[in-house]
Protein backbone atom coordinates (compact mmCIF):
# COMPACT_ATOMS: atom_id res chain seq x y z
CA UNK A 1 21.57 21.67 -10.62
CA UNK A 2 18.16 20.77 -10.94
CA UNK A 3 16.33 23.65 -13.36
CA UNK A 4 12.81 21.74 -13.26
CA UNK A 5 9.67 24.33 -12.92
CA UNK A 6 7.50 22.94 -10.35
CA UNK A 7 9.27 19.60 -10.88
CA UNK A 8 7.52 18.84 -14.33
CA UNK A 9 8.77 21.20 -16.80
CA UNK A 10 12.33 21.53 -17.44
CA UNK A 11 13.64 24.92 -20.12
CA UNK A 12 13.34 23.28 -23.42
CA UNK A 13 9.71 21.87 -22.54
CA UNK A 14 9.14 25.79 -21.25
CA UNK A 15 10.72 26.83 -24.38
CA UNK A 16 8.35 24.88 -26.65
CA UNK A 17 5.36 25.16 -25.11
CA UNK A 18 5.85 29.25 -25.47
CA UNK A 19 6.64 28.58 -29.62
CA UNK A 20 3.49 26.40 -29.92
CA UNK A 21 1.35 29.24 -27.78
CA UNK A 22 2.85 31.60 -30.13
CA UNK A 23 2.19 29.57 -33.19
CA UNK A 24 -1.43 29.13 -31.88
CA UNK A 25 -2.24 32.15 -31.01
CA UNK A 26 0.30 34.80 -32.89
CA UNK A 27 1.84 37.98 -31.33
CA UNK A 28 -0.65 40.40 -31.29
CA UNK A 29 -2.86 37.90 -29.18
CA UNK A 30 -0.18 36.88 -26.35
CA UNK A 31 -0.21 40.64 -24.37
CA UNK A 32 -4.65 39.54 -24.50
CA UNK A 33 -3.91 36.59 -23.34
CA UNK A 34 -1.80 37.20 -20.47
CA UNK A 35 -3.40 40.03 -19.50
CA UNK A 36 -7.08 37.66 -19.17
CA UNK A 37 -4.63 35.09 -17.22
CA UNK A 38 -3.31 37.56 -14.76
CA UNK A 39 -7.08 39.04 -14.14
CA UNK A 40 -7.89 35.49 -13.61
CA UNK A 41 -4.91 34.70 -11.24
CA UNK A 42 -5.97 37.78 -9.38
CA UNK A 43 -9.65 36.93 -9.02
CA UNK A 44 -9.33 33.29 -8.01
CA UNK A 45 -6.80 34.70 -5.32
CA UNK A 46 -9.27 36.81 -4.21
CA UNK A 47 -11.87 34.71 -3.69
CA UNK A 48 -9.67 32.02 -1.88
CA UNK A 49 -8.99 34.51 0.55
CA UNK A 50 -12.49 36.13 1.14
CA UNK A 51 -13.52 31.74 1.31
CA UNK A 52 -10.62 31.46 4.13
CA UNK A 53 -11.66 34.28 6.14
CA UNK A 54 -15.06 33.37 6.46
């Protein structure tokens, strides 16, 4: 069974690369962060579909 994300990260690369963001950045920052992530998710969506309607 294959568990690869996207075919380049497999669960103990996910794993790590959440304790080093957490190291980095601490707990009280992550909900910030992934809040300003999601916003930007939601505007670059956004704007791909208002550029393919045109």
């Amino acid at each position: 069974m294959n568990t690869a994300l996207f075919g380049w990260l497999n669960g103990w690369e996910i794993v790590l690369l959440l304790a080093v963001v957490l190291l980095l950045f601490g707990a009280r920052k992550l909900p910030e962060l992934a809040r300003g992530l999601g916003q930007g998710i939601r505007e670059f969506k956004k704007a791909s579909r208002d550029e393919s309607e045109r």
